[in-house]
Protein backbone atom coordinates (compact mmCIF):
# COMPACT_ATOMS: atom_id res chain seq x y z
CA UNK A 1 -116.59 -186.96 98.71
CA UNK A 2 -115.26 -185.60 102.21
CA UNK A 3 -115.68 -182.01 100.90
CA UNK A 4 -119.40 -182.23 99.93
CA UNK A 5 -120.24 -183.87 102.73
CA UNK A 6 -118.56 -181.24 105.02
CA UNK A 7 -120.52 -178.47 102.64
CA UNK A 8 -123.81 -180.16 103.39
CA UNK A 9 -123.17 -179.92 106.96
CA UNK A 10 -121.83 -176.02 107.05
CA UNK A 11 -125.11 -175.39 105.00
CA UNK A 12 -127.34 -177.41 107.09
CA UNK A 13 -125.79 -175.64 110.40
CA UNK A 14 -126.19 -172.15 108.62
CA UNK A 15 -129.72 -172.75 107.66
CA UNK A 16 -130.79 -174.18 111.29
CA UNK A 17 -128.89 -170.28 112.51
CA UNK A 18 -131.07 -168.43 110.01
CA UNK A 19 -134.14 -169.96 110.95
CA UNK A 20 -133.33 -169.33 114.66
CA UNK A 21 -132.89 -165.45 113.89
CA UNK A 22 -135.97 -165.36 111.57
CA UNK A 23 -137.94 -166.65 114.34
CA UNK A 24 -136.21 -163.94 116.73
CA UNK A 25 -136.90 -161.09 114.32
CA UNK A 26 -140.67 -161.26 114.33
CA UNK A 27 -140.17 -159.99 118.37
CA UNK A 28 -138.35 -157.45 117.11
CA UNK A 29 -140.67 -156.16 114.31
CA UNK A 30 -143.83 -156.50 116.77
CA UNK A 31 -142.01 -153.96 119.01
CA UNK A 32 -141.12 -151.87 116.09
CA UNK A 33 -144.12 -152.04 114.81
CA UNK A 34 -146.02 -151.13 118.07
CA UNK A 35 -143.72 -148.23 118.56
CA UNK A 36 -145.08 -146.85 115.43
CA UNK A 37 -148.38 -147.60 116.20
CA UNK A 38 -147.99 -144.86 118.91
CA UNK A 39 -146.15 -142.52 116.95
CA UNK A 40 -149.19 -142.36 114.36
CA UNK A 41 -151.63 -142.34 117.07
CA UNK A 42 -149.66 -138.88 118.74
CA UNK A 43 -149.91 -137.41 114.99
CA UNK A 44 -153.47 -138.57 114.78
CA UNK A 45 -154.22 -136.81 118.19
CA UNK A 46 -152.36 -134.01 117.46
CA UNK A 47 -154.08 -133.47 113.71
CA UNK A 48 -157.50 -133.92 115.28
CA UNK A 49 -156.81 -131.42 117.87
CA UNK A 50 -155.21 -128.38 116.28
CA UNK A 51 -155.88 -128.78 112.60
CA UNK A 52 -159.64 -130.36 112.66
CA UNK A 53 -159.14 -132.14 109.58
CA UNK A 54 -161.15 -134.76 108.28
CA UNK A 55 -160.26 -138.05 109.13
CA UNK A 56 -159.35 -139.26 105.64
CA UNK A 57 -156.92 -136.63 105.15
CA UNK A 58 -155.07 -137.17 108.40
CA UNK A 59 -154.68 -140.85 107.53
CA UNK A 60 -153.19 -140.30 104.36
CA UNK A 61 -150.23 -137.80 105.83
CA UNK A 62 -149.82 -140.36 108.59
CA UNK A 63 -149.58 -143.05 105.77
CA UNK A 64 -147.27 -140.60 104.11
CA UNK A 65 -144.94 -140.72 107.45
CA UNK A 66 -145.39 -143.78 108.80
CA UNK A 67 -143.46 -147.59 108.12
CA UNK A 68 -145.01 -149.82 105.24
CA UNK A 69 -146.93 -152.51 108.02
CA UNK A 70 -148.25 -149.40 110.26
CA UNK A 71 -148.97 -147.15 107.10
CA UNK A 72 -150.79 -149.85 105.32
CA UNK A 73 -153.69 -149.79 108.10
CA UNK A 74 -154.47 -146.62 107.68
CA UNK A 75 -154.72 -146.82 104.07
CA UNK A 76 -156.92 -149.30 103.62
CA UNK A 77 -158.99 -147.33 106.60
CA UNK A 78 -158.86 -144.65 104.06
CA UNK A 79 -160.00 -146.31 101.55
CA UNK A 80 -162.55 -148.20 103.53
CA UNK A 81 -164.12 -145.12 104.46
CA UNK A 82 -165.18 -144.18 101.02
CA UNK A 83 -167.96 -146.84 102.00
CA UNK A 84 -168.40 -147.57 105.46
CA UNK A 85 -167.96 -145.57 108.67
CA UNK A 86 -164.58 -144.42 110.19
CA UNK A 87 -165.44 -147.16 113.34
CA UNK A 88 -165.88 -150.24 111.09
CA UNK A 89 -163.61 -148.92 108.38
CA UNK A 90 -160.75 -148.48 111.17
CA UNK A 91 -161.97 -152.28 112.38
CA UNK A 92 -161.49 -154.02 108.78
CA UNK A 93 -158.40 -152.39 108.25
CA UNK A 94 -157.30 -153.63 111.22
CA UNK A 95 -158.32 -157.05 110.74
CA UNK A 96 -157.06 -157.13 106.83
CA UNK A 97 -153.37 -156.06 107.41
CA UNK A 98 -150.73 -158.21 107.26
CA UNK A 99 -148.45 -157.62 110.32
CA UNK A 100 -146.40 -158.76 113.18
CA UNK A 101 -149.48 -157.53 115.97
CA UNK A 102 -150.60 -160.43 117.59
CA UNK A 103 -154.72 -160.19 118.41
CA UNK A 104 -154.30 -158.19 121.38
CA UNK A 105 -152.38 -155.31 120.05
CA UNK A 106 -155.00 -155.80 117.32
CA UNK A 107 -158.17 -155.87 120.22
CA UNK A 108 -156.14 -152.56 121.68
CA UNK A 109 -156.72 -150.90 118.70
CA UNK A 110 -159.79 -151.82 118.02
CA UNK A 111 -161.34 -150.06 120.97
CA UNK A 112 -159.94 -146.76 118.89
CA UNK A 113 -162.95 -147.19 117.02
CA UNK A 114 -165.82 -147.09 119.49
CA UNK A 115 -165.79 -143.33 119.68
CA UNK A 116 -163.98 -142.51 116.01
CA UNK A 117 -165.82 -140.52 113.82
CA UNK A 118 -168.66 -140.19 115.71
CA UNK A 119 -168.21 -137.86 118.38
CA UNK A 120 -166.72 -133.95 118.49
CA UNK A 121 -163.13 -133.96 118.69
CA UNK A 122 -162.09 -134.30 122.95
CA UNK A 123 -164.50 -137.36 122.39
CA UNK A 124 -162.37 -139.03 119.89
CA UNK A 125 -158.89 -137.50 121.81
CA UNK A 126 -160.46 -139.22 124.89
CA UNK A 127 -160.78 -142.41 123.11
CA UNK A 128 -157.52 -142.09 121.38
CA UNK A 129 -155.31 -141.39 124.37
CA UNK A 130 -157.34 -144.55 125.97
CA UNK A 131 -156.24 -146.47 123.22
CA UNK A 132 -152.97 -145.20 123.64
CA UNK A 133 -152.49 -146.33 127.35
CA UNK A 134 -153.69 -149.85 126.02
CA UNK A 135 -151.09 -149.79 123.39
CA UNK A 136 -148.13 -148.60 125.86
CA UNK A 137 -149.02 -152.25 128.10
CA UNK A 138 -149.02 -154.00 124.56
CA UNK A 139 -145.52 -152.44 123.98
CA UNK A 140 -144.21 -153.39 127.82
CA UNK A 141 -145.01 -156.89 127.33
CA UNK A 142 -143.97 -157.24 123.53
CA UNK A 143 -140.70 -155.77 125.01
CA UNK A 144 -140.00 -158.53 128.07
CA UNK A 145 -141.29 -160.60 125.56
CA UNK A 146 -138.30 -160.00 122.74
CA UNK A 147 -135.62 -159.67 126.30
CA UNK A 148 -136.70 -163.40 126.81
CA UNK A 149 -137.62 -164.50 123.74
CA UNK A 150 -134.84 -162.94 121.01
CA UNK A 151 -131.73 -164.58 122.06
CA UNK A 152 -133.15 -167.93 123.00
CA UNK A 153 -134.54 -168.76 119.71
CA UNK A 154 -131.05 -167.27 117.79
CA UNK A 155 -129.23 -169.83 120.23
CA UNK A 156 -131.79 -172.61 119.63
CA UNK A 157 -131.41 -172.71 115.90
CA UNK A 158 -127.82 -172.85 116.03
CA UNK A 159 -127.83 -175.37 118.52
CA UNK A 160 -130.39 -177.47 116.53
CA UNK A 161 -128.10 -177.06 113.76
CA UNK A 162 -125.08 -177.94 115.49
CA UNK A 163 -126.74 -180.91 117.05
CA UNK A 164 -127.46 -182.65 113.96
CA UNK A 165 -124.14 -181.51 112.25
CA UNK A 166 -122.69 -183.69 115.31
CA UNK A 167 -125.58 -186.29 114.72
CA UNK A 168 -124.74 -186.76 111.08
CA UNK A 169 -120.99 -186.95 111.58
């Protein structure tokens, strides 16, 4: 009877640490996924600038290059734009992905698509390095936020679980 009850206890102490570093990984994952944010804006930038392809076409090589979350908002702008404009295709996609962007990374990028699709091409450069700087503070304060916030929840769950380990002995 001794040993089950000292299982119980290991597996309530190891599922109290879990949930304390699932809670710390979505800090991680919004940097991450800000980070590639930026990379697919620099390859948007750079495709609009030198290669003047259409939109569509330079969302499906960055979808083709970028990480499933990140990649998955430019699809569905993609596919969006087979029936609406590049602005409000870019703003649903946005605002239908699943992802770890809270709503103001999601409001940074949004202001991409005030200018996209319909103005020549420094127009939409302009707009995209503008969203660009708004996306670099986004990525500062994600970053002080999983310096602060990363550890202390990894501690907190397996102090949680220790506590009522110690509780329940």
């Amino acid at each position: 009877m001794q040993i089950i009850k000292y299982f119980i206890l290991f597996i309530i102490l190891v599922v109290c640490s879990l949930i304390g570093k699932y809670l710390s990984q979505k800090y991680v994952i919004r940097v991450n996924e800000l980070e590639e944010m930026k990379n697919a804006l620099n390859i948007f930038k750079t495709k609009i600038k030198f290669t003047y392809q259409p939109i569509p076409e330079i969302f499906d090589e960055i979808v083709q290059v970028s990480n499933q979350n990140i990649g998955q908002i430019f699809y569905l702008a993609k596919e969006k734009m087979k029936n609406e404009t590049a602005n409000i295709a870019w703003e649903q996609a946005i605002d239908e992905c699943e992802n770890s962007l809270i709503t103001e990374d999601k409001n940074a990028l949004k202001t991409l698509s005030k200018l996209l699709g319909q103005t020549d091409v420094e127009g939409q450069i302009s707009q995209i390095e503008i969203t660009q700087k708004l996306l670099e503070s986004q990525l500062k304060e994600a970053q002080e936020q999983k310096a602060k916030n990363e550890k202390l929840y990894s501690k907190l769950g397996t102090t949680i679980g220790l506590a009522i380990v110690i509780i329940l002995c």
